[in-house]
PDB file of N, CA and C in Angstrom:
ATOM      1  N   UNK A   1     -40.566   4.668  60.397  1.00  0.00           N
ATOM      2  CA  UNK A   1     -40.025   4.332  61.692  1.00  0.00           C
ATOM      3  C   UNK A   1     -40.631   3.085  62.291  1.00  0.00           C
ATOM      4  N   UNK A   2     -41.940   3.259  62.022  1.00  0.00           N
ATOM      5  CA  UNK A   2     -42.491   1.823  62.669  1.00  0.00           C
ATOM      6  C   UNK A   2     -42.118   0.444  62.529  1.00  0.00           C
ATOM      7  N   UNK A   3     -41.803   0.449  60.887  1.00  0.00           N
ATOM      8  CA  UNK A   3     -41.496  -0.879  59.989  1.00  0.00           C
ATOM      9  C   UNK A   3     -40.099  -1.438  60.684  1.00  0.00           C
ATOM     10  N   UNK A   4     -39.099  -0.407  61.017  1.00  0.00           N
ATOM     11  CA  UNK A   4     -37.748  -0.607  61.887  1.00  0.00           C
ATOM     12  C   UNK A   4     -37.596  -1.093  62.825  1.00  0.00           C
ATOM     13  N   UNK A   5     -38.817  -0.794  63.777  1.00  0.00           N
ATOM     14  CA  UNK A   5     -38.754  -0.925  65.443  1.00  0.00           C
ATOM     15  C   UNK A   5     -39.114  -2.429  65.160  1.00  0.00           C
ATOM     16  N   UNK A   6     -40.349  -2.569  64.483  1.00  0.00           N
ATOM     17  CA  UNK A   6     -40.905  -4.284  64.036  1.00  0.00           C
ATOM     18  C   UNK A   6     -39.342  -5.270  63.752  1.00  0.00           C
ATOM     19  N   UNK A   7     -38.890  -4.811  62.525  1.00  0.00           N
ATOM     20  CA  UNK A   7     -37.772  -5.379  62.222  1.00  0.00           C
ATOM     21  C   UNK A   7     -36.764  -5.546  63.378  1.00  0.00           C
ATOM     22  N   UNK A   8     -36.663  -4.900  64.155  1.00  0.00           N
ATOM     23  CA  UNK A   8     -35.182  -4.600  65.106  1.00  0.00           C
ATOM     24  C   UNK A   8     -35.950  -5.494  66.409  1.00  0.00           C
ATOM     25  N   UNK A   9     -37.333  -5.497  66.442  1.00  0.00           N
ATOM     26  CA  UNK A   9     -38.091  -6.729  67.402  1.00  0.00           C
ATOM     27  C   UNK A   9     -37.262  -8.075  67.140  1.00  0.00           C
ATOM     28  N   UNK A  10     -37.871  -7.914  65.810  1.00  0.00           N
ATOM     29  CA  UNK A  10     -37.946  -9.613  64.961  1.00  0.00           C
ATOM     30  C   UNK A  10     -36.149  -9.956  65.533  1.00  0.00           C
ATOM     31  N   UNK A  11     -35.540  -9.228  65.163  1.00  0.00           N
ATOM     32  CA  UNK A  11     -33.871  -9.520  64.637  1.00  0.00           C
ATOM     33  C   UNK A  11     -33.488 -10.066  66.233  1.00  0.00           C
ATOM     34  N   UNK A  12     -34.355  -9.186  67.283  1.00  0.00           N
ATOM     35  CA  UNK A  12     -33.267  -9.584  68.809  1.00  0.00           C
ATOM     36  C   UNK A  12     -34.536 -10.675  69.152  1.00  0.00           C
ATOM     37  N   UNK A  13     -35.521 -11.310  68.643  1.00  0.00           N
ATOM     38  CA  UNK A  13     -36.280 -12.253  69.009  1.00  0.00           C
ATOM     39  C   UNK A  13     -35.618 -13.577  68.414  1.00  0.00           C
ATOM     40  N   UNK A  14     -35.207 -13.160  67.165  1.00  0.00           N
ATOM     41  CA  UNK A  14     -34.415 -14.337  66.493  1.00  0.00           C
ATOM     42  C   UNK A  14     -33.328 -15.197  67.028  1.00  0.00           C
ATOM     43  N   UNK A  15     -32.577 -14.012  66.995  1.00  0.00           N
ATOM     44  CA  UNK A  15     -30.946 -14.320  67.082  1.00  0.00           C
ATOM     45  C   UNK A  15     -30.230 -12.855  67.658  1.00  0.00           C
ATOM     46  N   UNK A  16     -30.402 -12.687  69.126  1.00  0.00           N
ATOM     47  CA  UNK A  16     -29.849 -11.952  69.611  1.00  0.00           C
ATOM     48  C   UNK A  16     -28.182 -11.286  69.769  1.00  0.00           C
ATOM     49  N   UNK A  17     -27.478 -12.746  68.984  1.00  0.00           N
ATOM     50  CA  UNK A  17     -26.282 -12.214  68.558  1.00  0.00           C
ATOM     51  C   UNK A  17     -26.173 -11.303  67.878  1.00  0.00           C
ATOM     52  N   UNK A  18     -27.015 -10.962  66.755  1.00  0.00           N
ATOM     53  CA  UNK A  18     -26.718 -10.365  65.170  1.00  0.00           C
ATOM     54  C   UNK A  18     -27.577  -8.852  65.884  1.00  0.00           C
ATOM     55  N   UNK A  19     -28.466  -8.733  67.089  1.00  0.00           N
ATOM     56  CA  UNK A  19     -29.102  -7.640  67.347  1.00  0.00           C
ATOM     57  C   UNK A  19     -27.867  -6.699  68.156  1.00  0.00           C
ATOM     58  N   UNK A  20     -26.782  -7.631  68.254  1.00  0.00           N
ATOM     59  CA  UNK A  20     -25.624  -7.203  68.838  1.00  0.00           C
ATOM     60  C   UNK A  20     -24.666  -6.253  68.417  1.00  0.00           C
ATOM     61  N   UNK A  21     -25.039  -6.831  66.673  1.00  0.00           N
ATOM     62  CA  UNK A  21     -23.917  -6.385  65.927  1.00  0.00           C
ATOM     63  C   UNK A  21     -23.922  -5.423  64.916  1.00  0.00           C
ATOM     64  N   UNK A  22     -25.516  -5.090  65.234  1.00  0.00           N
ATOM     65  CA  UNK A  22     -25.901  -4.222  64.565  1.00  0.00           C
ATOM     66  C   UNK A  22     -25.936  -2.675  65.492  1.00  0.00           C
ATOM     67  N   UNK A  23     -26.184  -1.191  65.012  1.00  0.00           N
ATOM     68  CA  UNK A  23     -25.737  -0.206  65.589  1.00  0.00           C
ATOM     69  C   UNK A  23     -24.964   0.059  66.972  1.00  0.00           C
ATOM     70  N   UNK A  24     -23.908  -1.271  67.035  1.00  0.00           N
ATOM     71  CA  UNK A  24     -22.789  -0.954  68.261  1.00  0.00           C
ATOM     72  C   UNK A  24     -21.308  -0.266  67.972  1.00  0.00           C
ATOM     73  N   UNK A  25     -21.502   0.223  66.452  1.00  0.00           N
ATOM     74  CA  UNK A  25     -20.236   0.362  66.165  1.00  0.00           C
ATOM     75  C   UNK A  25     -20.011   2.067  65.780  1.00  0.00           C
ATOM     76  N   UNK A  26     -18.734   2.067  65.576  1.00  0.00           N
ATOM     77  CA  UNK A  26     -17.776   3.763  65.069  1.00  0.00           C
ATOM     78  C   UNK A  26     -17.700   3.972  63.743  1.00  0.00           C
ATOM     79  N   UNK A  27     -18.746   3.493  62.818  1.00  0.00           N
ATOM     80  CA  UNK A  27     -18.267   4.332  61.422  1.00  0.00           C
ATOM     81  C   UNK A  27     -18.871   5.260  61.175  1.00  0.00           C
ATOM     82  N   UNK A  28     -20.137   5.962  62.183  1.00  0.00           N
ATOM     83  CA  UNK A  28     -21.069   7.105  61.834  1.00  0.00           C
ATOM     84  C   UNK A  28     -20.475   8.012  62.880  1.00  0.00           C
ATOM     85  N   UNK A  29     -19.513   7.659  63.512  1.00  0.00           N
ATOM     86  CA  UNK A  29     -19.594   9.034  64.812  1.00  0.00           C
ATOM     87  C   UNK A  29     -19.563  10.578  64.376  1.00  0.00           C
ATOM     88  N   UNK A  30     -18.720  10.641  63.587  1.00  0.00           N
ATOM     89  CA  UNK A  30     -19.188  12.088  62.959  1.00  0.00           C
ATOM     90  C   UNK A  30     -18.115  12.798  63.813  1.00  0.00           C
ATOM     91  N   UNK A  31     -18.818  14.029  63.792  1.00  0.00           N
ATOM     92  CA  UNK A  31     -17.881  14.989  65.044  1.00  0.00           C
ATOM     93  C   UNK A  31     -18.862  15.112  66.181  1.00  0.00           C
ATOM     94  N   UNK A  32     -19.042  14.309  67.077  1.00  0.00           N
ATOM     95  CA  UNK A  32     -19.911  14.217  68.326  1.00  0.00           C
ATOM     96  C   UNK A  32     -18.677  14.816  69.041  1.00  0.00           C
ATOM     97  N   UNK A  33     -19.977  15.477  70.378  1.00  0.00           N
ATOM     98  CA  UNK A  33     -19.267  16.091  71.448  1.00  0.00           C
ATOM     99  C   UNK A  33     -18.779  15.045  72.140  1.00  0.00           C
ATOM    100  N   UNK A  34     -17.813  14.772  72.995  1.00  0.00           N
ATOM    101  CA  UNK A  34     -17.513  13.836  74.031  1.00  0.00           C
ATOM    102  C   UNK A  34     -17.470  12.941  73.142  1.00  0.00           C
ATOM    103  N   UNK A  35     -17.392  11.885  74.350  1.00  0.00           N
ATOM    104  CA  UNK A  35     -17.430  10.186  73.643  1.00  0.00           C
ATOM    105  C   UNK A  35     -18.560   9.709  74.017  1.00  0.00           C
ATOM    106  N   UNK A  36     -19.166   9.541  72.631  1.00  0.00           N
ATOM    107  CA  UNK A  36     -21.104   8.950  73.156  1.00  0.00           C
ATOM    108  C   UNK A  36     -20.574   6.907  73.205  1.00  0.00           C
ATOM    109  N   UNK A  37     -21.303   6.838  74.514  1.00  0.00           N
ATOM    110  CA  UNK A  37     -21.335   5.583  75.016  1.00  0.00           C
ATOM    111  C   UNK A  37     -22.553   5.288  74.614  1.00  0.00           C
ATOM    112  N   UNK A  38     -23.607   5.297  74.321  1.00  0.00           N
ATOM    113  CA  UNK A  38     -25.452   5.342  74.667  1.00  0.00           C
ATOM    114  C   UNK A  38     -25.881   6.323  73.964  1.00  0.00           C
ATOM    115  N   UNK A  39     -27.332   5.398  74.000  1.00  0.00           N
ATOM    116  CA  UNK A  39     -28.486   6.322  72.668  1.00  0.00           C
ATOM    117  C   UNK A  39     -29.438   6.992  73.823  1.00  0.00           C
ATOM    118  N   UNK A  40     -29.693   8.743  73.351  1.00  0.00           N
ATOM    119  CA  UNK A  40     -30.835   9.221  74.061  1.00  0.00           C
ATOM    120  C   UNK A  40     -31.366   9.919  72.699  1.00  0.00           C
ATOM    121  N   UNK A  41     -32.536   9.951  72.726  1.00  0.00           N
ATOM    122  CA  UNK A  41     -33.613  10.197  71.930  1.00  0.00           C
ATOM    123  C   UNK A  41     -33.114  11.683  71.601  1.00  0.00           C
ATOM    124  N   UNK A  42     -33.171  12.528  72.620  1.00  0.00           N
ATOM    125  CA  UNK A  42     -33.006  14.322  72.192  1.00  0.00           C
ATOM    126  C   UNK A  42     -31.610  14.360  72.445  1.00  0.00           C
ATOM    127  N   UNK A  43     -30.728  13.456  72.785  1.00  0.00           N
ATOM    128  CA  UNK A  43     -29.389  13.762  73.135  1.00  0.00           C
ATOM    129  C   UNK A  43     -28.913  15.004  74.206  1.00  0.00           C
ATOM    130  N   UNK A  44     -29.805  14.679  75.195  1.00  0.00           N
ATOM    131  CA  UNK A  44     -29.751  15.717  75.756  1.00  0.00           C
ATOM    132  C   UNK A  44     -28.561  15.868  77.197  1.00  0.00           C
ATOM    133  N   UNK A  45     -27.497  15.219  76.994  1.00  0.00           N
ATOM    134  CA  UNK A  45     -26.535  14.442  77.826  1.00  0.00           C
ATOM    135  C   UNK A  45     -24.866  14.480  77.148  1.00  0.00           C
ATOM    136  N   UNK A  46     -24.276  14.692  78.011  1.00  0.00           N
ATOM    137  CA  UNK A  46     -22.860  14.201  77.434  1.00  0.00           C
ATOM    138  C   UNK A  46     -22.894  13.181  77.308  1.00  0.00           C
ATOM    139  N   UNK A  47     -22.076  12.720  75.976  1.00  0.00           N
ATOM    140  CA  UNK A  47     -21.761  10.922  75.886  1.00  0.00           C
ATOM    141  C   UNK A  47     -22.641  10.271  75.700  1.00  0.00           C
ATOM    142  N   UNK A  48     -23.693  11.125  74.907  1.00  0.00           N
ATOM    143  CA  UNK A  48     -25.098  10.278  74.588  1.00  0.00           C
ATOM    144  C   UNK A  48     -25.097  10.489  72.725  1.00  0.00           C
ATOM    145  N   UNK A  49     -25.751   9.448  72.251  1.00  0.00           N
ATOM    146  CA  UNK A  49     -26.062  10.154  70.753  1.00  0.00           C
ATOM    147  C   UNK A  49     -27.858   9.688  69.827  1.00  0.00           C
ATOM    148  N   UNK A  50     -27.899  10.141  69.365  1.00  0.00           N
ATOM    149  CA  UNK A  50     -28.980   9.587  68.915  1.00  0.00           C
ATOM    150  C   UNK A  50     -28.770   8.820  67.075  1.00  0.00           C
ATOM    151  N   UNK A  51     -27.352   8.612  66.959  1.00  0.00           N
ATOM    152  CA  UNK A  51     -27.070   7.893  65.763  1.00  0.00           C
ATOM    153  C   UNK A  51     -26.521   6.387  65.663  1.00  0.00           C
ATOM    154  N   UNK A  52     -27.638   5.686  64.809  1.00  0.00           N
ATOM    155  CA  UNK A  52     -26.524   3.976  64.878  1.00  0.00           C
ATOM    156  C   UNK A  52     -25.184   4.346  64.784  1.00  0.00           C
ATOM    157  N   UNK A  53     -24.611   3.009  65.227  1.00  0.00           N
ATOM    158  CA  UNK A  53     -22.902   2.830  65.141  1.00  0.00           C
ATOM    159  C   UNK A  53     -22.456   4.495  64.798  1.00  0.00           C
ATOM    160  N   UNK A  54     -22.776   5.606  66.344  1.00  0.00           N
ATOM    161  CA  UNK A  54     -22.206   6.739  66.277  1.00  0.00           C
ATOM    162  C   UNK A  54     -21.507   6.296  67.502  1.00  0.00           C
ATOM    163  N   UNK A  55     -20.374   5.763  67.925  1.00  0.00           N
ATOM    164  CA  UNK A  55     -19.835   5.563  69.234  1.00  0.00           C
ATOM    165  C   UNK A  55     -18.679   5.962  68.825  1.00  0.00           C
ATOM    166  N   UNK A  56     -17.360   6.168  69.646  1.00  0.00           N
ATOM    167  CA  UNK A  56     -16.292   6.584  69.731  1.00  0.00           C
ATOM    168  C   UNK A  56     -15.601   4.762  69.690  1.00  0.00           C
ATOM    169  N   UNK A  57     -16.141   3.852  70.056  1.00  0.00           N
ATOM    170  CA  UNK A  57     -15.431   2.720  70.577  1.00  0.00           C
ATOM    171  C   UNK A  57     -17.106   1.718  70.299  1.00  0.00           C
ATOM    172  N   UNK A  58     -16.679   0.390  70.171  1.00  0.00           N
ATOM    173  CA  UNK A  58     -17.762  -0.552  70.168  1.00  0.00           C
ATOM    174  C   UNK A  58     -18.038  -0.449  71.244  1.00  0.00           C
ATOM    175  N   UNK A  59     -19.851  -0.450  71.264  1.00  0.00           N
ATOM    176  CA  UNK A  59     -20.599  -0.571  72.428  1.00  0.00           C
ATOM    177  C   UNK A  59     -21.450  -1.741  72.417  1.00  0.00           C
ATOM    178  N   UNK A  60     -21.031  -3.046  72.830  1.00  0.00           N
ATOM    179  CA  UNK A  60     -22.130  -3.979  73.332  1.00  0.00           C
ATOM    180  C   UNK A  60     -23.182  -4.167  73.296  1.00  0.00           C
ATOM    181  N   UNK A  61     -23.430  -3.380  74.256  1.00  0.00           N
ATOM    182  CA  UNK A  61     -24.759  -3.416  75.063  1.00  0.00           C
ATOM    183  C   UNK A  61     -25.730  -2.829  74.796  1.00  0.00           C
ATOM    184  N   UNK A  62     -25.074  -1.647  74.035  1.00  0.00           N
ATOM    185  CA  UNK A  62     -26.357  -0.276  72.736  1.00  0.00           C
ATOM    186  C   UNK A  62     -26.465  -1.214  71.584  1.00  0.00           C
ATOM    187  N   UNK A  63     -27.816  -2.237  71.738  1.00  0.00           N
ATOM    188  CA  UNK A  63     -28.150  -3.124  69.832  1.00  0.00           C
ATOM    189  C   UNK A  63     -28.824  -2.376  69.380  1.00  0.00           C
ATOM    190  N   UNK A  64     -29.352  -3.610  68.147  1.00  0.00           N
ATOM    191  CA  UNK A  64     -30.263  -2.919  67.552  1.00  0.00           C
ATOM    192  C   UNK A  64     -31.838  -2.393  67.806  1.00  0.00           C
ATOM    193  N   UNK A  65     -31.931  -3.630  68.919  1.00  0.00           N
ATOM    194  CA  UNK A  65     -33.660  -3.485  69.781  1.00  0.00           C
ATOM    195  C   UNK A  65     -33.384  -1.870  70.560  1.00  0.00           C
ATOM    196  N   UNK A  66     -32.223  -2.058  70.799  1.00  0.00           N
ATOM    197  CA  UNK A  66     -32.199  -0.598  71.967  1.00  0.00           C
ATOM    198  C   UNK A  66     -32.205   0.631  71.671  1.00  0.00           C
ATOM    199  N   UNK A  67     -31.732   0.201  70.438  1.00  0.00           N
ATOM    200  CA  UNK A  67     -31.167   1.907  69.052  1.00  0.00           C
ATOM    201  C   UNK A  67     -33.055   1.813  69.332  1.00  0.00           C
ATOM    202  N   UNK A  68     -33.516   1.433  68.800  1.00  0.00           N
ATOM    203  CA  UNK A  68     -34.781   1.461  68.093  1.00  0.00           C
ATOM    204  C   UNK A  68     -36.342   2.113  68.888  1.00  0.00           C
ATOM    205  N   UNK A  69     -35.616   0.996  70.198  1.00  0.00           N
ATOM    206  CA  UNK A  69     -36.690   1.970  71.035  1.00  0.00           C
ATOM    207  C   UNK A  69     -36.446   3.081  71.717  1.00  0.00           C
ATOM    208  N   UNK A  70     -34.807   3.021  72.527  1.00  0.00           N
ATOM    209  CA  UNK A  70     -34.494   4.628  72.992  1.00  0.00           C
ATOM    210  C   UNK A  70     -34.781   5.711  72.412  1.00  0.00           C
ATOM    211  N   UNK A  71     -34.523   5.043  70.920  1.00  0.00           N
ATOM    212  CA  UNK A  71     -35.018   6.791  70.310  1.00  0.00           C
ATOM    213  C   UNK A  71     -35.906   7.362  69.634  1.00  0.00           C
ATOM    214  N   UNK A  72     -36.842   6.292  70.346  1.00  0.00           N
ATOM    215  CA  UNK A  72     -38.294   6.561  69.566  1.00  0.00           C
ATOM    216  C   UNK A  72     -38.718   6.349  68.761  1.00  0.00           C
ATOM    217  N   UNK A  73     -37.690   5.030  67.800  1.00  0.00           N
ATOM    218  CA  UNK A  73     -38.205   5.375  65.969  1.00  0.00           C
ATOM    219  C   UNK A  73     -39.744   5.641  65.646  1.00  0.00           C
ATOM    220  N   UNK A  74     -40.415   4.514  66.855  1.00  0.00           N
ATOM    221  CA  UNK A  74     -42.185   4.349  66.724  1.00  0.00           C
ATOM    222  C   UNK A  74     -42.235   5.167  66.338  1.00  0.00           C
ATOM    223  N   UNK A  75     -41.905   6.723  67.055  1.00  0.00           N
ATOM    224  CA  UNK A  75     -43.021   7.365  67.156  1.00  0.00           C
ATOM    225  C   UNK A  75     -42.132   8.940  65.832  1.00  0.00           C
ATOM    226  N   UNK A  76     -41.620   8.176  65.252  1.00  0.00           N
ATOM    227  CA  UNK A  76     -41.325   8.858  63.893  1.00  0.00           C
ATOM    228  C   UNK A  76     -40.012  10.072  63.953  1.00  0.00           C
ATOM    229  N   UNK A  77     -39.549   9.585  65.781  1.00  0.00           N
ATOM    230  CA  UNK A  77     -38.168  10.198  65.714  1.00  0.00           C
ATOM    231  C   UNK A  77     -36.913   9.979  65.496  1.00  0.00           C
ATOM    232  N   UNK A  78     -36.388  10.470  64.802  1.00  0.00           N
ATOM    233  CA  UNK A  78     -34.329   9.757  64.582  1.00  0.00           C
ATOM    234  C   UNK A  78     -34.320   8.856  63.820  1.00  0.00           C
ATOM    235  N   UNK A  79     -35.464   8.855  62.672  1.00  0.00           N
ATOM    236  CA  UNK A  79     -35.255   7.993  61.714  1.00  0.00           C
ATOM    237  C   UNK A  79     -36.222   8.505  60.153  1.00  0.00           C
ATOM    238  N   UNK A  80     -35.328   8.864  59.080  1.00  0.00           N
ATOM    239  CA  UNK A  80     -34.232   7.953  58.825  1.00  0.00           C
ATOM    240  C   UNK A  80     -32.847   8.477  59.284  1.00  0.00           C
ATOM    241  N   UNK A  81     -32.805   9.792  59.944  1.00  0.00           N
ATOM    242  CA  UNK A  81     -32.008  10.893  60.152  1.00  0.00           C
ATOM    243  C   UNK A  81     -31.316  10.693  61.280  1.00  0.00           C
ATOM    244  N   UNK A  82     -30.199  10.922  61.963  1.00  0.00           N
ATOM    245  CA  UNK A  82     -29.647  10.554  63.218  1.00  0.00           C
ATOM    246  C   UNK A  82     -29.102  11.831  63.815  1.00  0.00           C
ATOM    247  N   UNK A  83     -28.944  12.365  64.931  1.00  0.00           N
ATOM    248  CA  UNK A  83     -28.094  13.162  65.463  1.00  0.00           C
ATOM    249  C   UNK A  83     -27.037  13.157  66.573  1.00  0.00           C
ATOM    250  N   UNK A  84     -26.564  13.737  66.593  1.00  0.00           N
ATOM    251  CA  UNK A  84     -25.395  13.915  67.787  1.00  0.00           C
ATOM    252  C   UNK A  84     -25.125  15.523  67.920  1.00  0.00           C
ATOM    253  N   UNK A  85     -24.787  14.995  69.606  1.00  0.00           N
ATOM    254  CA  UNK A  85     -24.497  16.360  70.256  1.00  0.00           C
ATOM    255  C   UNK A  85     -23.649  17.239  69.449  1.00  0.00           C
ATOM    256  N   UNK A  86     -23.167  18.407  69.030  1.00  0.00           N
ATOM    257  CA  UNK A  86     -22.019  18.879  69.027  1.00  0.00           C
ATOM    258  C   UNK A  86     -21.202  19.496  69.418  1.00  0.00           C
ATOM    259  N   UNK A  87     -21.780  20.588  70.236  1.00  0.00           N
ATOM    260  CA  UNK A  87     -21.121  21.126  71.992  1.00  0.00           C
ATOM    261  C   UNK A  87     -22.528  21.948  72.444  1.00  0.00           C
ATOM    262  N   UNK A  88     -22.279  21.436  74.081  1.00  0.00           N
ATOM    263  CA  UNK A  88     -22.947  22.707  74.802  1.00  0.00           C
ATOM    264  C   UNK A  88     -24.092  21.481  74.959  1.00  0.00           C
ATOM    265  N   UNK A  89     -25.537  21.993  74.418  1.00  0.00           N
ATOM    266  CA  UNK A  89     -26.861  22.072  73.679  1.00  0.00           C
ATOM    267  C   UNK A  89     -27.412  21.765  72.394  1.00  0.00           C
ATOM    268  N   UNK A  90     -26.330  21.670  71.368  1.00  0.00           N
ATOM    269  CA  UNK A  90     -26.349  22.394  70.088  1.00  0.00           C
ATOM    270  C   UNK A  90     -26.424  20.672  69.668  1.00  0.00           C
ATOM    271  N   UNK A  91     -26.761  20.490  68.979  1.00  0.00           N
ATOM    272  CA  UNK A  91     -26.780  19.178  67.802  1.00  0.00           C
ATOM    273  C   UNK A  91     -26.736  19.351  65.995  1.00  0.00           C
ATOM    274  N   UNK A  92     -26.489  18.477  65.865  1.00  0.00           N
ATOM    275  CA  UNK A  92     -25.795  18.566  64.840  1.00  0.00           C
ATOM    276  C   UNK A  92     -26.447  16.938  63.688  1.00  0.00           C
ATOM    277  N   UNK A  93     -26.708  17.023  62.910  1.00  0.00           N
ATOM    278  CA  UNK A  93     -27.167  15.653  61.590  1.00  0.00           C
ATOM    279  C   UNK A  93     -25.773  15.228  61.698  1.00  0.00           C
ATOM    280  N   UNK A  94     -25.976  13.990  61.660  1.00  0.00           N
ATOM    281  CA  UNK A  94     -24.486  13.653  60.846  1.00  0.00           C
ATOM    282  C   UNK A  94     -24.335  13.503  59.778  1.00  0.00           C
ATOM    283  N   UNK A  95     -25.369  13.040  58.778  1.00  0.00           N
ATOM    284  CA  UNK A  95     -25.452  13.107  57.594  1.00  0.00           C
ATOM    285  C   UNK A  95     -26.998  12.988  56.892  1.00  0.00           C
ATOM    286  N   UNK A  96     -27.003  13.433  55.852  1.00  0.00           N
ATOM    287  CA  UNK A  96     -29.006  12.680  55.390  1.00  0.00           C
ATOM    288  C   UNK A  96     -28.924  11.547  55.433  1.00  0.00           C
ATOM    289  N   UNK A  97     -30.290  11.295  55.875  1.00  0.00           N
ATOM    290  CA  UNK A  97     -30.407   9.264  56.437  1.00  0.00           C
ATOM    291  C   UNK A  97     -29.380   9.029  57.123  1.00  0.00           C
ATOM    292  N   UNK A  98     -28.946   9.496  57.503  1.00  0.00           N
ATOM    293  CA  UNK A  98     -27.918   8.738  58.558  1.00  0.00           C
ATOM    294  C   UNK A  98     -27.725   7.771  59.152  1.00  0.00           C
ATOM    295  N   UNK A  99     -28.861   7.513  60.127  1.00  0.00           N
ATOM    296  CA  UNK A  99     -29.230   6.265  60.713  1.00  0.00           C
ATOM    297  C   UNK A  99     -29.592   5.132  59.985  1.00  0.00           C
ATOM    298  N   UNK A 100     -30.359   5.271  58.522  1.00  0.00           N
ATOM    299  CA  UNK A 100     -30.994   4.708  57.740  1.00  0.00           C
ATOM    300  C   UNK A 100     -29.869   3.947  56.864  1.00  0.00           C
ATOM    301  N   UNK A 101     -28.866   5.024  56.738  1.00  0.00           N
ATOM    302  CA  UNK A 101     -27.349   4.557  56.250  1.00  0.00           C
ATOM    303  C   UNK A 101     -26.479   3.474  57.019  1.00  0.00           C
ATOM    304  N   UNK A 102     -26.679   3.689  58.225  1.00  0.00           N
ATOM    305  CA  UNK A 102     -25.734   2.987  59.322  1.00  0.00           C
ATOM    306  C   UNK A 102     -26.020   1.292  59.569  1.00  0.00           C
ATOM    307  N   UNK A 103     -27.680   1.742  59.622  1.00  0.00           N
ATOM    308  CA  UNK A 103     -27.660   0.208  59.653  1.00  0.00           C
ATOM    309  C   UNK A 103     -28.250  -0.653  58.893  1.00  0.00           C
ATOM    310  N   UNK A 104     -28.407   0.011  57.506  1.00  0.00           N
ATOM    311  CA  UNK A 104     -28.007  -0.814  55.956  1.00  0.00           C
ATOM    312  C   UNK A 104     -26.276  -1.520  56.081  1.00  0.00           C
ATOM    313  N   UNK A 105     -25.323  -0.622  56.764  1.00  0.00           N
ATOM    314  CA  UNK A 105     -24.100  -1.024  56.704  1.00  0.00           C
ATOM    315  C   UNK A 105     -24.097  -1.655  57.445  1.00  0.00           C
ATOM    316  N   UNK A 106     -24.256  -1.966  58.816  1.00  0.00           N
ATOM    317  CA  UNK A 106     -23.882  -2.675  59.569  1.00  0.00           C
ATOM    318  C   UNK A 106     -24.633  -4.324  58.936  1.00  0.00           C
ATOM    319  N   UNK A 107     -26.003  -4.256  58.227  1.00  0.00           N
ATOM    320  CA  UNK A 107     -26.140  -5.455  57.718  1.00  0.00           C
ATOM    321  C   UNK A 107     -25.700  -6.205  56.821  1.00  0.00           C
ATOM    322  N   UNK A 108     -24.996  -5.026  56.148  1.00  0.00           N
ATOM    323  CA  UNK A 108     -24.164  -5.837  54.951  1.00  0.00           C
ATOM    324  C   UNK A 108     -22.932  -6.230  55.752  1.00  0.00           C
ATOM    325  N   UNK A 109     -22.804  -5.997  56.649  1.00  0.00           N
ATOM    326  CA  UNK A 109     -21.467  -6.421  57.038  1.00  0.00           C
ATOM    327  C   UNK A 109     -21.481  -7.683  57.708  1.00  0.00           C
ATOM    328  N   UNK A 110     -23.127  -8.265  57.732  1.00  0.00           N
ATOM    329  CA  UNK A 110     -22.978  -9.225  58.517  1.00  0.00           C
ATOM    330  C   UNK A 110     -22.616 -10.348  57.693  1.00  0.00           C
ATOM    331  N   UNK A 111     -21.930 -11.797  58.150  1.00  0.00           N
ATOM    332  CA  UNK A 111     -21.766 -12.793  57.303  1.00  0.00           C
ATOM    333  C   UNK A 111     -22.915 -13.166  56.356  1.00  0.00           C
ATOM    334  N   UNK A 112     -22.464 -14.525  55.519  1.00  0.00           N
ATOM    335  CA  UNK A 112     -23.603 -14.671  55.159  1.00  0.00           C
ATOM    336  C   UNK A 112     -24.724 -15.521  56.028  1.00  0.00           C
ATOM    337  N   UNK A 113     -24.083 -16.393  56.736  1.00  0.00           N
ATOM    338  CA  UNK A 113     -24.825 -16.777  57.562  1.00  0.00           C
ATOM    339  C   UNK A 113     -26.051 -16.521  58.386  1.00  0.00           C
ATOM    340  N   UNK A 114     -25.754 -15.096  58.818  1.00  0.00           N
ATOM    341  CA  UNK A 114     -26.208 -14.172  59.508  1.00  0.00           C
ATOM    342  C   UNK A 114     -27.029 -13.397  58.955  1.00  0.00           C
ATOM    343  N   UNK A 115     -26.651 -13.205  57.687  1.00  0.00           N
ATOM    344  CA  UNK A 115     -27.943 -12.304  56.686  1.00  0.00           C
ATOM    345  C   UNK A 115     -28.816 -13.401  57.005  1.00  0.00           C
ATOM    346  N   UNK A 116     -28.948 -14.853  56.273  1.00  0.00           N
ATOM    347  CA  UNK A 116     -29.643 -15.350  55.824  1.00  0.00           C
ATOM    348  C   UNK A 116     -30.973 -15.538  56.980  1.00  0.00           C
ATOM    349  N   UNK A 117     -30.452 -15.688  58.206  1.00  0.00           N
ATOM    350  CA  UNK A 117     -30.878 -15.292  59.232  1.00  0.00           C
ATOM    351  C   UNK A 117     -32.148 -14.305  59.496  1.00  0.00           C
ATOM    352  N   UNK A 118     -31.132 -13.009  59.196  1.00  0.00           N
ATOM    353  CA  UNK A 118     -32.092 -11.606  58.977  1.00  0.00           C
ATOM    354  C   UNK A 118     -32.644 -11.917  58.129  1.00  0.00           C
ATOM    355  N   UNK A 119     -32.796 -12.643  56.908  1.00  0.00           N
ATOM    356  CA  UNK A 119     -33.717 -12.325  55.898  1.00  0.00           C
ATOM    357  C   UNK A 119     -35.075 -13.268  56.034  1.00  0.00           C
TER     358      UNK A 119
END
């Protein structure tokens, strides 16, 4: 978790575009309760999730600096694993590594430009 939060520093110190474009997106949502807008650590909220690119719709303003610290990676939570609500109280994995999955994808998806950047 630590090595992530460092990395997800570096990426929105760099080039805050690409910290943009990383965990704002809908290919992990899974079956979340509601429509998660925003990352909370225990998900303890409607419309909250604790998984990269777990949104119902692109979210902006949730990057990658924000994934990273809302949910604690420091401190060895929601990573590599992600969750979301699934009704009530109740939460739910969305998948193994989940999070760890999400935003491997979201980097490959970036141009090349933009890798070269990250790298």
């Amino acid at each position: 978790g630590k090595d992530i939060v460092q990395f997800a520093k570096a990426v929105k110190i760099s080039n805050p575009t690409i910290d943009g474009k990383v965990c704002t997106g809908k290919h992990m949502v899974g079956t979340a309760y509601g429509t998660p807008t925003g990352y909370d650590a225990d998900v303890s909220s409607d419309g909250k999730t604790a998984q990269c690119s777990g949104f119902n719709a692109e979210q902006q303003g949730e990057t990658f600096s924000k994934f990273a610290e809302v949910l604690k990676l420091k401190e060895g939570k929601n990573w590599p694993t992600g969750w979301q609500r699934k009704s009530g109280s109740t939460k739910e994995v969305v998948a193994p590594n989940s999070n760890a999955k999400a935003v491997a994808k979201d980097l490959v998806d970036l141009n090349r430009d933009e890798k070269t950047i990250v790298a």
